[in-house]
C-alpha atoms as a PDB file:
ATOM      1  CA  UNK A   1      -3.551 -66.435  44.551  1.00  0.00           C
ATOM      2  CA  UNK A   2      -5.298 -64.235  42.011  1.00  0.00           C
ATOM      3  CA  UNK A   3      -4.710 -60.396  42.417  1.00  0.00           C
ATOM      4  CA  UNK A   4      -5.360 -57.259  39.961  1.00  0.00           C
ATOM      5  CA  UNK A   5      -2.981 -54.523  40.534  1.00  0.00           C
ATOM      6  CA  UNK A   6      -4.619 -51.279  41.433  1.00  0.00           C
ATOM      7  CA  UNK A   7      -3.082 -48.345  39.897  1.00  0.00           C
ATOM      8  CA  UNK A   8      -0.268 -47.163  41.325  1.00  0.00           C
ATOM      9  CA  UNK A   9       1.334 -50.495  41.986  1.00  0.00           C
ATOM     10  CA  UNK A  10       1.391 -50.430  45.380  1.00  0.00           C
ATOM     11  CA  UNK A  11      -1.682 -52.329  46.148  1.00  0.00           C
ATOM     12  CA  UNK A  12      -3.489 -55.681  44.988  1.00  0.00           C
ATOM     13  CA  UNK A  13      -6.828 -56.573  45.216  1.00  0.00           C
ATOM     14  CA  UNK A  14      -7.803 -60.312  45.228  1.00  0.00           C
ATOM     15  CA  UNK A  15      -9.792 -61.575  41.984  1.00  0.00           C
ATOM     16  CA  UNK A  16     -10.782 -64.928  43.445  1.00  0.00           C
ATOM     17  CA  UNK A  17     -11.800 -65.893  47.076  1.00  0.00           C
ATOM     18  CA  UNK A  18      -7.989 -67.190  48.897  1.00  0.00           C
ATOM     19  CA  UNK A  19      -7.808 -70.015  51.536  1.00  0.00           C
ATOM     20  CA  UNK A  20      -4.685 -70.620  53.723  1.00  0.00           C
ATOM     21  CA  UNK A  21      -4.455 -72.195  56.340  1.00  0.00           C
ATOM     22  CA  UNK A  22      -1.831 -71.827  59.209  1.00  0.00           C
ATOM     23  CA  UNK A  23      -1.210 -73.133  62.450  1.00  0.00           C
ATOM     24  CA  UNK A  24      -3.797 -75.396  61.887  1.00  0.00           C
ATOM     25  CA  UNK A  25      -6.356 -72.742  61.732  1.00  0.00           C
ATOM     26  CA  UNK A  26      -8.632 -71.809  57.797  1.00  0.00           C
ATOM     27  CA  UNK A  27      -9.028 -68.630  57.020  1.00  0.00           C
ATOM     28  CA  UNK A  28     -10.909 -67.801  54.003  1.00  0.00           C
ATOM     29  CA  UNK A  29     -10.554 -63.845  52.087  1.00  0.00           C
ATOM     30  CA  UNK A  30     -12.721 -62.760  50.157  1.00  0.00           C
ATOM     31  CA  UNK A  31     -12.567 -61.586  46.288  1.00  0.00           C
ATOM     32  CA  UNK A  32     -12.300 -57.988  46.384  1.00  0.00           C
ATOM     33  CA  UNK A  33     -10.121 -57.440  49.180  1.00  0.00           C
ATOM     34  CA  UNK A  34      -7.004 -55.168  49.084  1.00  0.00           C
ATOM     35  CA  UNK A  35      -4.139 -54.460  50.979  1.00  0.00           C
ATOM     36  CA  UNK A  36      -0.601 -53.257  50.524  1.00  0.00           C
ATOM     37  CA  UNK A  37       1.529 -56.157  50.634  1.00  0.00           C
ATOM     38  CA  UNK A  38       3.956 -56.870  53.755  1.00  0.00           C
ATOM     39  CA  UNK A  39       3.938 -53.079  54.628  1.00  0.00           C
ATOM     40  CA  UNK A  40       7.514 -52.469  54.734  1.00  0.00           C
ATOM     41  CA  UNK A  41       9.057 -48.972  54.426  1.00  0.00           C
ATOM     42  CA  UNK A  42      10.951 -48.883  51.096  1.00  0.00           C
ATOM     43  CA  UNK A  43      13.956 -47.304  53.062  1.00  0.00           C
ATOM     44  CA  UNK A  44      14.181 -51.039  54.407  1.00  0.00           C
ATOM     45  CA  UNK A  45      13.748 -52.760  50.942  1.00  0.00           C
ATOM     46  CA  UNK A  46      17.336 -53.072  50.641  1.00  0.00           C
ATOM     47  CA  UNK A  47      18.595 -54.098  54.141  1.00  0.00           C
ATOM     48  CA  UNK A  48      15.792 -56.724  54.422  1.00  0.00           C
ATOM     49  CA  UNK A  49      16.295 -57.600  50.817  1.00  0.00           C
ATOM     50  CA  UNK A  50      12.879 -58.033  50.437  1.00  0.00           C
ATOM     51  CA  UNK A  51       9.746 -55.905  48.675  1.00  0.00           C
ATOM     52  CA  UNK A  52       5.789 -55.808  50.401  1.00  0.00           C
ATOM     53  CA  UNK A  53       5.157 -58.180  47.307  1.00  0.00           C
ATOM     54  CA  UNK A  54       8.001 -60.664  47.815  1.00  0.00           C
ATOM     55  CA  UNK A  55       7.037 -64.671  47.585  1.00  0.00           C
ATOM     56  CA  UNK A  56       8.283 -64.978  51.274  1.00  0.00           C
ATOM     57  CA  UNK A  57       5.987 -62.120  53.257  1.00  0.00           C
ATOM     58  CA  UNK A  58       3.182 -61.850  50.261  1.00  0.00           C
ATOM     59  CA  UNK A  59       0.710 -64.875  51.944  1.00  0.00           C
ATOM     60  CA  UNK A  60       1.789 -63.550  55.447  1.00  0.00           C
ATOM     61  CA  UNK A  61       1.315 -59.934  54.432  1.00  0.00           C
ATOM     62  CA  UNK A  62      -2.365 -60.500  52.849  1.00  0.00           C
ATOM     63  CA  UNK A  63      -3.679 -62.610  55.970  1.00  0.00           C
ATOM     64  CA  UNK A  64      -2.281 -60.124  58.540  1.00  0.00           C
ATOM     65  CA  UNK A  65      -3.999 -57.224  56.675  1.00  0.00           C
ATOM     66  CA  UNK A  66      -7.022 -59.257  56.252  1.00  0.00           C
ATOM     67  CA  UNK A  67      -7.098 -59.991  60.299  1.00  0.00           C
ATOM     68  CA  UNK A  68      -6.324 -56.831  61.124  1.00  0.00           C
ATOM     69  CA  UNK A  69      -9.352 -55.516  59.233  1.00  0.00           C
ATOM     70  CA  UNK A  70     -11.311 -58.179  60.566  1.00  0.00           C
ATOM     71  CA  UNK A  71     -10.260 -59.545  63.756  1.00  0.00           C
ATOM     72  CA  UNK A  72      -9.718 -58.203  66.993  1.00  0.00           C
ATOM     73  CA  UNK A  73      -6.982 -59.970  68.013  1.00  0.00           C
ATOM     74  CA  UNK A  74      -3.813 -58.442  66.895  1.00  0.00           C
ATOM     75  CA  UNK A  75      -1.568 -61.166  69.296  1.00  0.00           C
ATOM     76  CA  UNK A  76      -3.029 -63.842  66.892  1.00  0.00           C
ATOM     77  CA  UNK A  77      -2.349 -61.740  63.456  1.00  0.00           C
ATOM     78  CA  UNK A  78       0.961 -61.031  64.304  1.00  0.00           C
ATOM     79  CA  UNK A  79       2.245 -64.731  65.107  1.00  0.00           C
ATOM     80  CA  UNK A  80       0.274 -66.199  62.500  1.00  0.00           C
ATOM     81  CA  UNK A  81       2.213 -63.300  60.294  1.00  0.00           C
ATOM     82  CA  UNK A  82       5.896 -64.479  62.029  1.00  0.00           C
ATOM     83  CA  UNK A  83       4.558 -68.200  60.929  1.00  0.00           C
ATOM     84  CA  UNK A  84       3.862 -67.730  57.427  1.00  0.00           C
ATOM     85  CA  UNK A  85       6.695 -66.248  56.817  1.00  0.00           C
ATOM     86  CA  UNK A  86       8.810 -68.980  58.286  1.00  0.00           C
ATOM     87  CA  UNK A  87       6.994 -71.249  56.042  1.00  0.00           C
ATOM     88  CA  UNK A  88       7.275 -69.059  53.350  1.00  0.00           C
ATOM     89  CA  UNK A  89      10.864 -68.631  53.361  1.00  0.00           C
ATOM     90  CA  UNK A  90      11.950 -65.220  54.995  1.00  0.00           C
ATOM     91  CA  UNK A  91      15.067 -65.712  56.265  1.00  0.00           C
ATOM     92  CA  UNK A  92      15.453 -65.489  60.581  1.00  0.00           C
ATOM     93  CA  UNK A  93      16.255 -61.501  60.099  1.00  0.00           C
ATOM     94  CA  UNK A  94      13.613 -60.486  58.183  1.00  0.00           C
ATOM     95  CA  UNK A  95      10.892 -62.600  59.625  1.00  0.00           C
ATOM     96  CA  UNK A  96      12.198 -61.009  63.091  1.00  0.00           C
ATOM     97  CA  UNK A  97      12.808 -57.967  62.654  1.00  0.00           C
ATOM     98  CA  UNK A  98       9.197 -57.542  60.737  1.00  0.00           C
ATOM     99  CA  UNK A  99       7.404 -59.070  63.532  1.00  0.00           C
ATOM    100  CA  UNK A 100       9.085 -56.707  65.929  1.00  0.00           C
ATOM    101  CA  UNK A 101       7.544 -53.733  63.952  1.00  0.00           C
ATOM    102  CA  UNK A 102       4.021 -54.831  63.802  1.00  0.00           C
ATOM    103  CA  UNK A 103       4.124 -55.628  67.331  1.00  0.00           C
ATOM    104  CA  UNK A 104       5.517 -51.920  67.967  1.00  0.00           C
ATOM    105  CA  UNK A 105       3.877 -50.162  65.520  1.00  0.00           C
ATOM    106  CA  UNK A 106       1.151 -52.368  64.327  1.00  0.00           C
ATOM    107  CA  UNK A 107      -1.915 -50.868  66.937  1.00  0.00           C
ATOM    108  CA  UNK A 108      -1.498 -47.796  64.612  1.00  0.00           C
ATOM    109  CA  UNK A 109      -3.081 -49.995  61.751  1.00  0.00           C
ATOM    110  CA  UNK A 110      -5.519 -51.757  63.263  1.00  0.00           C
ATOM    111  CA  UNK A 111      -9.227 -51.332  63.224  1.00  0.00           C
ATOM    112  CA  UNK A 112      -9.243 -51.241  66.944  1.00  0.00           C
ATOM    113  CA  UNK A 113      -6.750 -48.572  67.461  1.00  0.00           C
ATOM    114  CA  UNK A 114      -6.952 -48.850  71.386  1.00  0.00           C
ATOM    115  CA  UNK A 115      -6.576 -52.207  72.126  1.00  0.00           C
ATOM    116  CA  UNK A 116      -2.815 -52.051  73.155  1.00  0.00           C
ATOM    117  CA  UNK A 117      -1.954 -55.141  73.087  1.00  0.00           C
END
């Protein structure tokens, strides 16, 4: 994965086109796009022991970003996000209780704010 930081450090944007693939599904992003990591509060930083840009939620934060900009199924984005980061490493607290909050809270973010589901 090739990123540029954007000022701030807070946010990435990819410098080269990314595949993954997950659950047996390929998913291609795009150069140019940004997002903001795994977006965890920083209040939760230390509890989860983990940062938006950690190895474990990093691949699983950039492809549930990039789905919920571009998809508009927000069921799908938020398993394949609980996937990757099993693959990935996060540990059974963090991957659950970050999939918990995007299922909560998650509608908030995405590009069809009144889907609900």
């Amino acid at each position: 994965m090739r990123v540029q930081w954007i000022s701030g450090g807070d946010r990435c944007r990819l410098t080269k086109e990314y595949n993954v693939q997950v659950a047996g599904i390929r998913f291609t992003i795009p150069s140019g796009f940004e997002w903001d990591g795994a977006s965890i509060p920083s209040i939760f930083w230390s509890v989860l022991f983990v940062t938006p840009f950690h190895h474990t939620v990093r691949r699983a934060g950039l492809l549930h970003d990039w789905l919920y900009h571009t998809s508009e199924n927000r069921v799908l984005a938020d398993s394949l996000f609980l996937i990757l980061m099993r693959i990935d490493g996060a540990n059974w607290a963090q991957r659950t209780i970050m999939y918990l909050a995007v299922r909560c809270f998650g509608w908030i973010f995405h590009k069809d704010k009144n889907d609900g589901k």
